[in-house]
PDB file of N, CA and C in Angstrom:
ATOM      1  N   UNK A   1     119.499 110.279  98.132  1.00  0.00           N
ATOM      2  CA  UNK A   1     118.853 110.102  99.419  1.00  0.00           C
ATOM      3  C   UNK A   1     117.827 108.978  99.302  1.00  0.00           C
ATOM      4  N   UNK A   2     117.484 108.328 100.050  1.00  0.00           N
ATOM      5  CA  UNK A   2     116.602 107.135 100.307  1.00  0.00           C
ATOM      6  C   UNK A   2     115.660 107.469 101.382  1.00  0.00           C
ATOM      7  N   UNK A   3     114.360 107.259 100.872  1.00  0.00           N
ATOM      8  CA  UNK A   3     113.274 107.821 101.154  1.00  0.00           C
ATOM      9  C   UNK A   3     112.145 106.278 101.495  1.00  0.00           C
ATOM     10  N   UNK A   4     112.005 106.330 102.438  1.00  0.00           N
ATOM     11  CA  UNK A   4     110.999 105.029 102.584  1.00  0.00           C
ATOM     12  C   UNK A   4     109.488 105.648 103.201  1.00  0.00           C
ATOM     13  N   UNK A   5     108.616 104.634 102.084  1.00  0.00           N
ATOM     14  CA  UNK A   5     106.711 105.026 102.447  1.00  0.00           C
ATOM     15  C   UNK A   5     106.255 103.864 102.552  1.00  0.00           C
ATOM     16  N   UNK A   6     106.083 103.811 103.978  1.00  0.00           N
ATOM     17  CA  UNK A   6     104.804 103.075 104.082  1.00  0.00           C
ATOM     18  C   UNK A   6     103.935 102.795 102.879  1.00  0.00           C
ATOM     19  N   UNK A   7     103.953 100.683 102.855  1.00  0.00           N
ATOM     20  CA  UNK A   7     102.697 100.882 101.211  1.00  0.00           C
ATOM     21  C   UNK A   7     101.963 100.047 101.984  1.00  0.00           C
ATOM     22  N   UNK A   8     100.374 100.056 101.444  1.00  0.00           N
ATOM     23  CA  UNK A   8      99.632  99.086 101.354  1.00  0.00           C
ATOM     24  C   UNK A   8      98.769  98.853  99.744  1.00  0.00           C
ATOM     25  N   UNK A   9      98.674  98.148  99.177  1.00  0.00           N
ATOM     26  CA  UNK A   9      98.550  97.902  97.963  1.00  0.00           C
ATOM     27  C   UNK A   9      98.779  99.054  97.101  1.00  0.00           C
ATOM     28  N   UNK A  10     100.165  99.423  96.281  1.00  0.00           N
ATOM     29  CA  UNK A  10     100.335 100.599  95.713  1.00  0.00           C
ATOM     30  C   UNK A  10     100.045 102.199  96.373  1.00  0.00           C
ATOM     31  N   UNK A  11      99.645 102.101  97.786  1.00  0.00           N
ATOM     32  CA  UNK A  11      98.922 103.367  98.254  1.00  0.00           C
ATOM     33  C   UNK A  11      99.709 103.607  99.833  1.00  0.00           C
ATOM     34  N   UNK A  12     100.342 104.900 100.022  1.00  0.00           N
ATOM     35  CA  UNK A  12     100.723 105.298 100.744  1.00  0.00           C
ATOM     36  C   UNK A  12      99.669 104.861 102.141  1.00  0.00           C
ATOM     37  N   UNK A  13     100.186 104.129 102.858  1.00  0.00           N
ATOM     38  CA  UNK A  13      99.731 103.215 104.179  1.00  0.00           C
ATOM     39  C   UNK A  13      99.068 104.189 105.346  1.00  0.00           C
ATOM     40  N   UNK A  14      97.714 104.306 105.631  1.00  0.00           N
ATOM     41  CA  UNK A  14      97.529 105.390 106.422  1.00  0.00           C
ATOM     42  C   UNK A  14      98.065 105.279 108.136  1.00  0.00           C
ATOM     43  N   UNK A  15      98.569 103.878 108.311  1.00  0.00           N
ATOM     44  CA  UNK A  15      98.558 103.069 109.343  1.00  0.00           C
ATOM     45  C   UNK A  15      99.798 102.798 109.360  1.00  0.00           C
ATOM     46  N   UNK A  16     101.304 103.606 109.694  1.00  0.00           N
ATOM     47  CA  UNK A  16     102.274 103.697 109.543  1.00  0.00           C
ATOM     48  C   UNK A  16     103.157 102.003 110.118  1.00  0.00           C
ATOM     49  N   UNK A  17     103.021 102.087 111.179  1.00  0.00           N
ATOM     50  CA  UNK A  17     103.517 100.848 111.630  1.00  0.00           C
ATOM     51  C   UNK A  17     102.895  99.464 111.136  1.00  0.00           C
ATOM     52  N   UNK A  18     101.547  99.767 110.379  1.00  0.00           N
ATOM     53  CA  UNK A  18     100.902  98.158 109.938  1.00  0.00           C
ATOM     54  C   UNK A  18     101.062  98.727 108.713  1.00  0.00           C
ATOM     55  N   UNK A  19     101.723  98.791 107.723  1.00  0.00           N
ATOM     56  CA  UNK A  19     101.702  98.391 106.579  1.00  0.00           C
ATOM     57  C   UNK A  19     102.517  97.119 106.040  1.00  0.00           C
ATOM     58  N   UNK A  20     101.920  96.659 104.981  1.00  0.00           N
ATOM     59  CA  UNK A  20     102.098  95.315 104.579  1.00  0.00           C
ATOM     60  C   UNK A  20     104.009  95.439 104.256  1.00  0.00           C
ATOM     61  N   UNK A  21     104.372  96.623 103.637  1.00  0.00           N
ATOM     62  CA  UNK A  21     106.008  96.672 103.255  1.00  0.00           C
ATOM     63  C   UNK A  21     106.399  98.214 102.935  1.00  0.00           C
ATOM     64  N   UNK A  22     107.547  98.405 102.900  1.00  0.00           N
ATOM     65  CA  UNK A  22     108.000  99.679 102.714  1.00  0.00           C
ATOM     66  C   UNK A  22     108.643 100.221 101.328  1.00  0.00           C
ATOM     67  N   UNK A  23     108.038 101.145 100.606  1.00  0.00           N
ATOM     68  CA  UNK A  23     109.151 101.166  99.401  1.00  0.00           C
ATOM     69  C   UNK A  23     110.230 102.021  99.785  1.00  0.00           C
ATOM     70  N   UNK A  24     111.282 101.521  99.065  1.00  0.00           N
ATOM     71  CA  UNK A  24     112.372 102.414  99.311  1.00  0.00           C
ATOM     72  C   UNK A  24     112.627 102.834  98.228  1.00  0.00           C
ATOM     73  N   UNK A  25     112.674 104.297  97.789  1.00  0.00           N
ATOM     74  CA  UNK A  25     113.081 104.966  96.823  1.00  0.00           C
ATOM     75  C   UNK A  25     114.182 106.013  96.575  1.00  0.00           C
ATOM     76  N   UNK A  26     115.464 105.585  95.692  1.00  0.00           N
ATOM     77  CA  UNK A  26     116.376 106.140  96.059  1.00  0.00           C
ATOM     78  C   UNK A  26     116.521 107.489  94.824  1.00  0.00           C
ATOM     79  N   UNK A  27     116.659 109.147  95.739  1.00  0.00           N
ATOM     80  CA  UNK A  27     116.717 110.151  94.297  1.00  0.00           C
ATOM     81  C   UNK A  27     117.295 110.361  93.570  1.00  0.00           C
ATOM     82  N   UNK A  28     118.914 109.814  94.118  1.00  0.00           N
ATOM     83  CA  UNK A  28     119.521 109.736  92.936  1.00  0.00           C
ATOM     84  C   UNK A  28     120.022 108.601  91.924  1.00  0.00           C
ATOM     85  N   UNK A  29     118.951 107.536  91.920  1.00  0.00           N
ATOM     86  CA  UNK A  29     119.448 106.417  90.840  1.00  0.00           C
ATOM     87  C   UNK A  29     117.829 106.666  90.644  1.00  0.00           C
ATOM     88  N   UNK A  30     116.942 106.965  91.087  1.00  0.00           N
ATOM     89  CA  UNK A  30     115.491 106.779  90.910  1.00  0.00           C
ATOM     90  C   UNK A  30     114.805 105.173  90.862  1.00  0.00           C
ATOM     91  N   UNK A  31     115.900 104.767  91.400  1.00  0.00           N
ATOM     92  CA  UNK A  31     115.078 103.074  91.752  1.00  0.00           C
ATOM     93  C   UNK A  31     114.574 102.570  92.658  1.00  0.00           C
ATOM     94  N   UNK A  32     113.464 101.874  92.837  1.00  0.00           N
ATOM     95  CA  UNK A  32     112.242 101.394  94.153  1.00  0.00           C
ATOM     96  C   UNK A  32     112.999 100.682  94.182  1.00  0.00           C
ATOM     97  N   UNK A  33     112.369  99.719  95.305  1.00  0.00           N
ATOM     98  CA  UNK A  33     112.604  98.495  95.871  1.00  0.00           C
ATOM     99  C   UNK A  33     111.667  98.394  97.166  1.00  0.00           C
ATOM    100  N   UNK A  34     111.049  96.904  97.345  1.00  0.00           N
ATOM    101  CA  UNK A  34     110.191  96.817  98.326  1.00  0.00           C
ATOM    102  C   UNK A  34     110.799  96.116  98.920  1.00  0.00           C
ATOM    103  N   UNK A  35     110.531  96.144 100.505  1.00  0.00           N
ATOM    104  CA  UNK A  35     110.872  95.660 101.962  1.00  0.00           C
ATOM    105  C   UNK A  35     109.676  95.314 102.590  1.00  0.00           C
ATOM    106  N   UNK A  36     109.585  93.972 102.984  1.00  0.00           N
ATOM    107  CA  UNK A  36     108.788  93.468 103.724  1.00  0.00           C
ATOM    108  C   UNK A  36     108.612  94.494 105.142  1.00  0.00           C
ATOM    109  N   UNK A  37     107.850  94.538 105.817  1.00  0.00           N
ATOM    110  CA  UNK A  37     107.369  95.021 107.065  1.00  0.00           C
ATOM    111  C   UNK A  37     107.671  93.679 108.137  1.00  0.00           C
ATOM    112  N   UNK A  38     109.122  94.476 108.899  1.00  0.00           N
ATOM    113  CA  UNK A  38     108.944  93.644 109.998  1.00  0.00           C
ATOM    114  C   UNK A  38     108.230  92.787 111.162  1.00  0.00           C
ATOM    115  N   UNK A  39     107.326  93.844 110.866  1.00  0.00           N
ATOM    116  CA  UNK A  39     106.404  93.979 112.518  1.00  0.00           C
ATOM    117  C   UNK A  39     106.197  94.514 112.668  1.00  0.00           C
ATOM    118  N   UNK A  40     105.263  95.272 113.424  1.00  0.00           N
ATOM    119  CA  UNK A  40     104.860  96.343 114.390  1.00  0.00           C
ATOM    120  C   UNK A  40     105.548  96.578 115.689  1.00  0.00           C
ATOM    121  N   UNK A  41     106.600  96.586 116.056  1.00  0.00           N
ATOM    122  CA  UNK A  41     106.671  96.403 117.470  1.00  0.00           C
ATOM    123  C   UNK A  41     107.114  98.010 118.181  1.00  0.00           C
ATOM    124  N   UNK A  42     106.929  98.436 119.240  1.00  0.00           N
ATOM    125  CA  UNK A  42     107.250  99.739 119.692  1.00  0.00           C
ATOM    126  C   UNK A  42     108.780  99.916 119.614  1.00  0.00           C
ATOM    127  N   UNK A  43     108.902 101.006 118.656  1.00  0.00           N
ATOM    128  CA  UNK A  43     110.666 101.950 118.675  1.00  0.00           C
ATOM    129  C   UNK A  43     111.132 101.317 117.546  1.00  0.00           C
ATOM    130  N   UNK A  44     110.801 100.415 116.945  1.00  0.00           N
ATOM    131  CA  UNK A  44     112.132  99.229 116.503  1.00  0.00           C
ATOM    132  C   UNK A  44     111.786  99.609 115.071  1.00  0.00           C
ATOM    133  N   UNK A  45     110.472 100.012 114.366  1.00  0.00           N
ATOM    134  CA  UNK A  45     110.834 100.536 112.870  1.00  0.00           C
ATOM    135  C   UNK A  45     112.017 101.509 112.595  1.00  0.00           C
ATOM    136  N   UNK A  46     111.946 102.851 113.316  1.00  0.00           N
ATOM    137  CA  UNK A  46     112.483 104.197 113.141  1.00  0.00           C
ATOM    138  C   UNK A  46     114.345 103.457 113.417  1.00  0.00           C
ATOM    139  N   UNK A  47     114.715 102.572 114.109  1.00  0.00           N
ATOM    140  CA  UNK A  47     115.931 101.806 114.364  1.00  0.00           C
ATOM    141  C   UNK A  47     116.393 100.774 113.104  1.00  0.00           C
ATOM    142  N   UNK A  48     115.786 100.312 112.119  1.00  0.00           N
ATOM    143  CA  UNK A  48     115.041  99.246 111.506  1.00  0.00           C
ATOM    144  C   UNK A  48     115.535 100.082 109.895  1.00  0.00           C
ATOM    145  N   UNK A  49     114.731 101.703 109.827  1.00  0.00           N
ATOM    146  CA  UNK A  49     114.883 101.528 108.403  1.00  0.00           C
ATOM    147  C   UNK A  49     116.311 102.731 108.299  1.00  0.00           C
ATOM    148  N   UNK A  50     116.456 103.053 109.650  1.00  0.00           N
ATOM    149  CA  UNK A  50     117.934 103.620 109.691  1.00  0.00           C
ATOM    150  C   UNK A  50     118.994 103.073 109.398  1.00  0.00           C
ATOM    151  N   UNK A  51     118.882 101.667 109.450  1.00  0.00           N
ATOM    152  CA  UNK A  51     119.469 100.725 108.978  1.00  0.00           C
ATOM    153  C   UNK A  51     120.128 100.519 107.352  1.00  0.00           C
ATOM    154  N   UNK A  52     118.480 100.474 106.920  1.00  0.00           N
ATOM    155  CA  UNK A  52     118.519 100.430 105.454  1.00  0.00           C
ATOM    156  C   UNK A  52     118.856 101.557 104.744  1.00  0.00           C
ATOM    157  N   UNK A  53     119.075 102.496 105.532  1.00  0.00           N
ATOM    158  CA  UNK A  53     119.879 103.769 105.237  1.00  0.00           C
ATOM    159  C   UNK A  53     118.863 105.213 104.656  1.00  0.00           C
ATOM    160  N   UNK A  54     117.613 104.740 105.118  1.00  0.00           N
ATOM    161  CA  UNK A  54     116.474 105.760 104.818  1.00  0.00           C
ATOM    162  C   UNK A  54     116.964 107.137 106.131  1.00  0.00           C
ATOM    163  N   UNK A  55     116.237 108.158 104.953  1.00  0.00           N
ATOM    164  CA  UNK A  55     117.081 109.375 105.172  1.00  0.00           C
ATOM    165  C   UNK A  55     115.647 110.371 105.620  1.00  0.00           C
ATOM    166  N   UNK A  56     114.086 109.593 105.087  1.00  0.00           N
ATOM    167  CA  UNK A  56     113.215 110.734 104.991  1.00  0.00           C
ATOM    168  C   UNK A  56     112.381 109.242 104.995  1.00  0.00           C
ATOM    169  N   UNK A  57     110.847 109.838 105.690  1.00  0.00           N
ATOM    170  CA  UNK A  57     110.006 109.012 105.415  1.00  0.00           C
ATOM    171  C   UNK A  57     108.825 109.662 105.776  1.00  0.00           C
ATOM    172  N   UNK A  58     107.985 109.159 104.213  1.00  0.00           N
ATOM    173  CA  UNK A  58     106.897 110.149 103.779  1.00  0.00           C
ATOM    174  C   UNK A  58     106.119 108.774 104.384  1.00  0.00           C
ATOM    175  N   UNK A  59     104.867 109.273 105.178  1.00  0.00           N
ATOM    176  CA  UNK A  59     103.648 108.367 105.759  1.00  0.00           C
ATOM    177  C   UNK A  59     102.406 108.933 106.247  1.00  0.00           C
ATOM    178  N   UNK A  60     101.377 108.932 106.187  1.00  0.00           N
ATOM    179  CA  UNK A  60     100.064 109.045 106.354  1.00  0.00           C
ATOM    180  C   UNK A  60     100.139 109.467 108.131  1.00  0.00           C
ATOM    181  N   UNK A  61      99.843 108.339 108.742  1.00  0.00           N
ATOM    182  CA  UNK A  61      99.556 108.890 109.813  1.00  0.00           C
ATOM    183  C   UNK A  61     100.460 108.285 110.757  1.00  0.00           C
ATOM    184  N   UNK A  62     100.839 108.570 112.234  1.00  0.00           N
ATOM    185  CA  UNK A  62     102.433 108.038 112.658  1.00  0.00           C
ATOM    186  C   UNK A  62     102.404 108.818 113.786  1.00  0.00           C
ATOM    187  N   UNK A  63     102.875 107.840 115.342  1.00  0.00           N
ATOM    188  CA  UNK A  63     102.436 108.351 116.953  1.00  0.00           C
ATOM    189  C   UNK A  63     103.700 109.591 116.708  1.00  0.00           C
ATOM    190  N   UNK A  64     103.565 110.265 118.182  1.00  0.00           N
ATOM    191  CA  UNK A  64     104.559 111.380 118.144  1.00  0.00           C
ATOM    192  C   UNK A  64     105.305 110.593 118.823  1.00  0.00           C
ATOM    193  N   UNK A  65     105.856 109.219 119.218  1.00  0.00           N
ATOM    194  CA  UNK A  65     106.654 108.963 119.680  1.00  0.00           C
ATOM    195  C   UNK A  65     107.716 108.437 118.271  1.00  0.00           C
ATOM    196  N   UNK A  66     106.889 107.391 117.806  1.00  0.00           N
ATOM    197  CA  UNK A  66     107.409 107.011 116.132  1.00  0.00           C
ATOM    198  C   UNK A  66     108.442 108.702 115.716  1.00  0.00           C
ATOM    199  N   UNK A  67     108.209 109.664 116.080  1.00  0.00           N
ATOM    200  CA  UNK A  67     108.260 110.814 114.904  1.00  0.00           C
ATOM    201  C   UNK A  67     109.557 110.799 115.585  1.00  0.00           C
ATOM    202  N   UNK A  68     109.396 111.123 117.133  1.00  0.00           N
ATOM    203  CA  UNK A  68     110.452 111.445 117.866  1.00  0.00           C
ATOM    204  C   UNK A  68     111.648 110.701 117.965  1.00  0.00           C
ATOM    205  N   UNK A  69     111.577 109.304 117.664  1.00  0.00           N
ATOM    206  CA  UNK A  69     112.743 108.096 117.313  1.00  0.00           C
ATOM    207  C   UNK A  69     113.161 108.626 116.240  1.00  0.00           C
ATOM    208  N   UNK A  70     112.431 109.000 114.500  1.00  0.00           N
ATOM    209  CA  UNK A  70     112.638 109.121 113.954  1.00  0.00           C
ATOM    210  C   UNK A  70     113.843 110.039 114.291  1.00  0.00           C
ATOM    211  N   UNK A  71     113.529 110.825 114.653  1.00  0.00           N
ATOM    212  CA  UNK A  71     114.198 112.539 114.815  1.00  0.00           C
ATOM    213  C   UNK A  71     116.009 112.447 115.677  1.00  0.00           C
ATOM    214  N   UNK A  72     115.474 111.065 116.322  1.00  0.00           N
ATOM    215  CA  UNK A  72     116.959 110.691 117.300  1.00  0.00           C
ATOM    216  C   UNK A  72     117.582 110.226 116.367  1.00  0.00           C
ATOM    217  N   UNK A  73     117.223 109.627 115.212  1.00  0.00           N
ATOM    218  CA  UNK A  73     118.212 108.746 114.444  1.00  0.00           C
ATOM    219  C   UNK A  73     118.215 109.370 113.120  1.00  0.00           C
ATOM    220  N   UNK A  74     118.411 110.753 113.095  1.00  0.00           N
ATOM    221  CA  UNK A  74     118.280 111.922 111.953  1.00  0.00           C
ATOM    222  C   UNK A  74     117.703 111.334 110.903  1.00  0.00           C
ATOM    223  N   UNK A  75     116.566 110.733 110.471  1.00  0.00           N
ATOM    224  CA  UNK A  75     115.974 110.872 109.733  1.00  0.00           C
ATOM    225  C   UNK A  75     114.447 111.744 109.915  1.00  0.00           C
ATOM    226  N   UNK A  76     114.264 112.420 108.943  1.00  0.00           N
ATOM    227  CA  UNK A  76     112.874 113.665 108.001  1.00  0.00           C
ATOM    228  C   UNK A  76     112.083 112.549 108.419  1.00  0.00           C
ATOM    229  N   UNK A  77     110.793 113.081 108.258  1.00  0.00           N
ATOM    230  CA  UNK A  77     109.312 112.586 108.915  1.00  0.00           C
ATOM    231  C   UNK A  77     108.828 113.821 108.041  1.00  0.00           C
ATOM    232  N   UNK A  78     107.731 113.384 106.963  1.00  0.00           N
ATOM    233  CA  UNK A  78     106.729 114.032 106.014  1.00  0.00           C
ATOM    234  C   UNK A  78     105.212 113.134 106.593  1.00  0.00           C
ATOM    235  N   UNK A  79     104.633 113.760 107.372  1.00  0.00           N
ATOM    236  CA  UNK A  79     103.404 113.131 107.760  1.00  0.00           C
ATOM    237  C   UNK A  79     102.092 113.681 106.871  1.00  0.00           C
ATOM    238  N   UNK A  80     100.906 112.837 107.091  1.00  0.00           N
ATOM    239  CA  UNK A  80      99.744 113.646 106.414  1.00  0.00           C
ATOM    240  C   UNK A  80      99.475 113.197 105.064  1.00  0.00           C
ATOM    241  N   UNK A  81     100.323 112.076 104.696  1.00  0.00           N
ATOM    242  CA  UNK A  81     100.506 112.046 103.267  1.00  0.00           C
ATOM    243  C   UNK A  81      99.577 110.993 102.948  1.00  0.00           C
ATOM    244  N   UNK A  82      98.621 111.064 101.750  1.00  0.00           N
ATOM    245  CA  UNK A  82      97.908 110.018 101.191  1.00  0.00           C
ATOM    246  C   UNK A  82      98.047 109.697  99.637  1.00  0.00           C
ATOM    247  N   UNK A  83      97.795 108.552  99.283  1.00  0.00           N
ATOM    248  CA  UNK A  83      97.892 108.602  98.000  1.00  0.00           C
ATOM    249  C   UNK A  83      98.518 107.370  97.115  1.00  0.00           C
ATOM    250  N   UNK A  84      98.585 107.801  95.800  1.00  0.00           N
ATOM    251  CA  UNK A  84      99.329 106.174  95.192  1.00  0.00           C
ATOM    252  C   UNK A  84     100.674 106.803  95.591  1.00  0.00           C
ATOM    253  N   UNK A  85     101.651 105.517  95.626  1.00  0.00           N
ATOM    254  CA  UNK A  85     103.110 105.361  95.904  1.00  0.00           C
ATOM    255  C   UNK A  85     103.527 106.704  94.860  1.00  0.00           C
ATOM    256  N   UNK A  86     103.227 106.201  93.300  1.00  0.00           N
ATOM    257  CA  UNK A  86     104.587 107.147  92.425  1.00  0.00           C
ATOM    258  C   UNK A  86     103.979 107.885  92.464  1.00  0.00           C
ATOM    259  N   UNK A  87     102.312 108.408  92.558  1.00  0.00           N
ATOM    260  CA  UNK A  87     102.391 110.213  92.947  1.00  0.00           C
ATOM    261  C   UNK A  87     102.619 110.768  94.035  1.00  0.00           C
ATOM    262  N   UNK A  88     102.818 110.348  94.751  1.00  0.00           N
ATOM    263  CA  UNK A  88     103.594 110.869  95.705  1.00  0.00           C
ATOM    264  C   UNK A  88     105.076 111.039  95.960  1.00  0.00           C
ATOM    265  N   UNK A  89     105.875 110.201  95.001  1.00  0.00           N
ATOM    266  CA  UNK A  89     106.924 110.247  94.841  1.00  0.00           C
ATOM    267  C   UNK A  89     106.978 111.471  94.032  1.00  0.00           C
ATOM    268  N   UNK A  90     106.864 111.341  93.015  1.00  0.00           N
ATOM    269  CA  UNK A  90     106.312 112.186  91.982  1.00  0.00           C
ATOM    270  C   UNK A  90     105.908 114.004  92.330  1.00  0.00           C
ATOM    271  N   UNK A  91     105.268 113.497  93.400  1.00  0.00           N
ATOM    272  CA  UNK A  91     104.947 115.227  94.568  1.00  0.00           C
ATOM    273  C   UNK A  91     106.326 115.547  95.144  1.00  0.00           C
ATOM    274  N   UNK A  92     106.949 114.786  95.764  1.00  0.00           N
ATOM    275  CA  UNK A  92     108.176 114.976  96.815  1.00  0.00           C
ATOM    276  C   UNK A  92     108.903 115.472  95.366  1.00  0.00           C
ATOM    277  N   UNK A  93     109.398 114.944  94.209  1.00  0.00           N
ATOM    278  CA  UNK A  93     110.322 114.967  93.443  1.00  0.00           C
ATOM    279  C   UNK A  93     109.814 116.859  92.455  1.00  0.00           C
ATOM    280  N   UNK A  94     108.424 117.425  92.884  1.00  0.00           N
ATOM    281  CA  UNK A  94     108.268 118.523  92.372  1.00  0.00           C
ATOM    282  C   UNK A  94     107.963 119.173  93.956  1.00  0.00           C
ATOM    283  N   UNK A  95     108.748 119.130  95.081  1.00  0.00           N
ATOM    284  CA  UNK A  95     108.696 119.521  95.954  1.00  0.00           C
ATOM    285  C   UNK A  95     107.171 120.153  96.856  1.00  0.00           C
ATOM    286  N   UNK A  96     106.651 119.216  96.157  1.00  0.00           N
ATOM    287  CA  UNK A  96     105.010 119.365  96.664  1.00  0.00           C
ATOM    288  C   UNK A  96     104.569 119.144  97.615  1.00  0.00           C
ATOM    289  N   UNK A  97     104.901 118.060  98.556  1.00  0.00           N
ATOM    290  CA  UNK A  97     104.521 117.709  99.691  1.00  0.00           C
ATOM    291  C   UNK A  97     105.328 118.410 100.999  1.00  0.00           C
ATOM    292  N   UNK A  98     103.761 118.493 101.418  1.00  0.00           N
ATOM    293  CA  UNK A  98     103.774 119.320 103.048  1.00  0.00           C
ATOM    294  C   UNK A  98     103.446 118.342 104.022  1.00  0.00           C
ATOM    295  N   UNK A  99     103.893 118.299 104.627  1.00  0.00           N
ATOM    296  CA  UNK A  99     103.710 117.536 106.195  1.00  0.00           C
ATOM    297  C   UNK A  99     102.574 118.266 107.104  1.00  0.00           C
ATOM    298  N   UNK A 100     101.683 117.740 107.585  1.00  0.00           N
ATOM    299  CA  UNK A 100     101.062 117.877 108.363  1.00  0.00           C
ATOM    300  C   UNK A 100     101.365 118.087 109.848  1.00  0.00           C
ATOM    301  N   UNK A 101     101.836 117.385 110.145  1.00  0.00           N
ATOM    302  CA  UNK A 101     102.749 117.165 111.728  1.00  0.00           C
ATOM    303  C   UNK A 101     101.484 116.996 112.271  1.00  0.00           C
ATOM    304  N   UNK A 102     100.776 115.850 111.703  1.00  0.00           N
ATOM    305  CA  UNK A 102     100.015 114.743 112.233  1.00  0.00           C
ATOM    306  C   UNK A 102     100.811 114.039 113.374  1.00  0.00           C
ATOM    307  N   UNK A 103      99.980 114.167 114.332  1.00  0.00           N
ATOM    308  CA  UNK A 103     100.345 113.049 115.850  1.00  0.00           C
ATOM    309  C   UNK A 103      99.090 112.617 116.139  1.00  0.00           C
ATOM    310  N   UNK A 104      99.194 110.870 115.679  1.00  0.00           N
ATOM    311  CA  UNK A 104      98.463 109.963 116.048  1.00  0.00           C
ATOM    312  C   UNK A 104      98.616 109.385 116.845  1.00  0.00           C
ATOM    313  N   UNK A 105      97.133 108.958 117.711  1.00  0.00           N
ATOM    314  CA  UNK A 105      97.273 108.230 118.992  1.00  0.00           C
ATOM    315  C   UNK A 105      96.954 106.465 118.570  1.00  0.00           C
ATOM    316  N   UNK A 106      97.884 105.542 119.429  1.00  0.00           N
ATOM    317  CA  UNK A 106      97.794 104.682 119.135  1.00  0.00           C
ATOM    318  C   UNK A 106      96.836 104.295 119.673  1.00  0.00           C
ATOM    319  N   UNK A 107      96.179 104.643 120.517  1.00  0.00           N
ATOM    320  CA  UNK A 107      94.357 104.492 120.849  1.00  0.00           C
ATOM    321  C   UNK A 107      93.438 105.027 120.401  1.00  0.00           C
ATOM    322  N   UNK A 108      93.871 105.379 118.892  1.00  0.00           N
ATOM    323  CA  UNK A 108      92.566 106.153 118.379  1.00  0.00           C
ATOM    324  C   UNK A 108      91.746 105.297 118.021  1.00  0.00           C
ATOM    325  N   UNK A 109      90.289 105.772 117.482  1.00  0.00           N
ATOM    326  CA  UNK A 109      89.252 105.136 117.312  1.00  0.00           C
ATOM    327  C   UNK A 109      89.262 104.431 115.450  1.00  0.00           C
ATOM    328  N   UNK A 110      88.323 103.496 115.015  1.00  0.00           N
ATOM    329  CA  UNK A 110      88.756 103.111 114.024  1.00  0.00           C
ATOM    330  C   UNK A 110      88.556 103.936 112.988  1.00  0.00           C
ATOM    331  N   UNK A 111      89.339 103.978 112.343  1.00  0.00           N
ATOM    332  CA  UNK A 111      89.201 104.669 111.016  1.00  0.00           C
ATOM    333  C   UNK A 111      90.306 105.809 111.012  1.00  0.00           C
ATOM    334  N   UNK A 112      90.968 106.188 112.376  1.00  0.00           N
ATOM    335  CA  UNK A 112      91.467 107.014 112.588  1.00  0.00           C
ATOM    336  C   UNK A 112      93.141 106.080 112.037  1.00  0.00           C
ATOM    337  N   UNK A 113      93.872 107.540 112.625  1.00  0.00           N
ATOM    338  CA  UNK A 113      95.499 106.806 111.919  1.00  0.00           C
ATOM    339  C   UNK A 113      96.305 106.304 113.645  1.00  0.00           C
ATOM    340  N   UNK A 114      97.103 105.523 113.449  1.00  0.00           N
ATOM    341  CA  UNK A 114      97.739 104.864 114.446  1.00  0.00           C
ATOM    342  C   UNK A 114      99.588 104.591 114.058  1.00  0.00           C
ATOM    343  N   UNK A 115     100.260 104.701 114.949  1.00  0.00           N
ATOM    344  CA  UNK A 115     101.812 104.747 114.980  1.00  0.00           C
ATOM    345  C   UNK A 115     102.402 103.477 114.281  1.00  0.00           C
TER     346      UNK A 115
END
């Protein structure tokens, strides 16, 4: 399965749609690979890494509309998540991580998380 997280320097991106690139990590060869970040633009990630054949995507914080694309184009949504990239991989791979079912507003205030 292929699993893509939001990165911003080695660290799970709290800012789902602005992160600098995406790792993609696949479980059964256990190999990364980074993907530039298209853009930000509304709908077009959750269309974007369905593409690249991501199956699950672990991210910090992320609108309930983001979640809900996700959900049309059967890929998992693990929200809530912070942290370096491989421990968190590392969590998912000892079935550690819980989702929050964080719904961020893309008008939140700063510091807060955004889609």
């Amino acid at each position: 399965m292929l699993i893509a997280i939001p990165n911003e320097e080695n660290m799970v991106c709290p800012h789902f749609g602005h992160c600098e690139s995406f790792v993609l990590y696949d479980t059964e060869t256990k190999s990364i690979r980074s993907l530039p970040n298209p853009g930000h633009q509304p709908g077009a990630l959750p269309a974007f890494l369905k593409v690249q054949g991501a199956k699950l995507v672990i991210a910090g914080g992320m609108g309930g509309r983001a979640q809900d694309l996700f959900a049309e184009n059967n890929i998992q949504v693990i929200v809530g998540i912070s942290g370096n990239i491989s421990d968190v991989i590392t969590q998912y791979e000892k079935s550690e991580l819980k989702s929050s079912g964080e719904v961020c507003s893309e008008h939140a205030h700063a510091g807060d998380c955004h889609s």
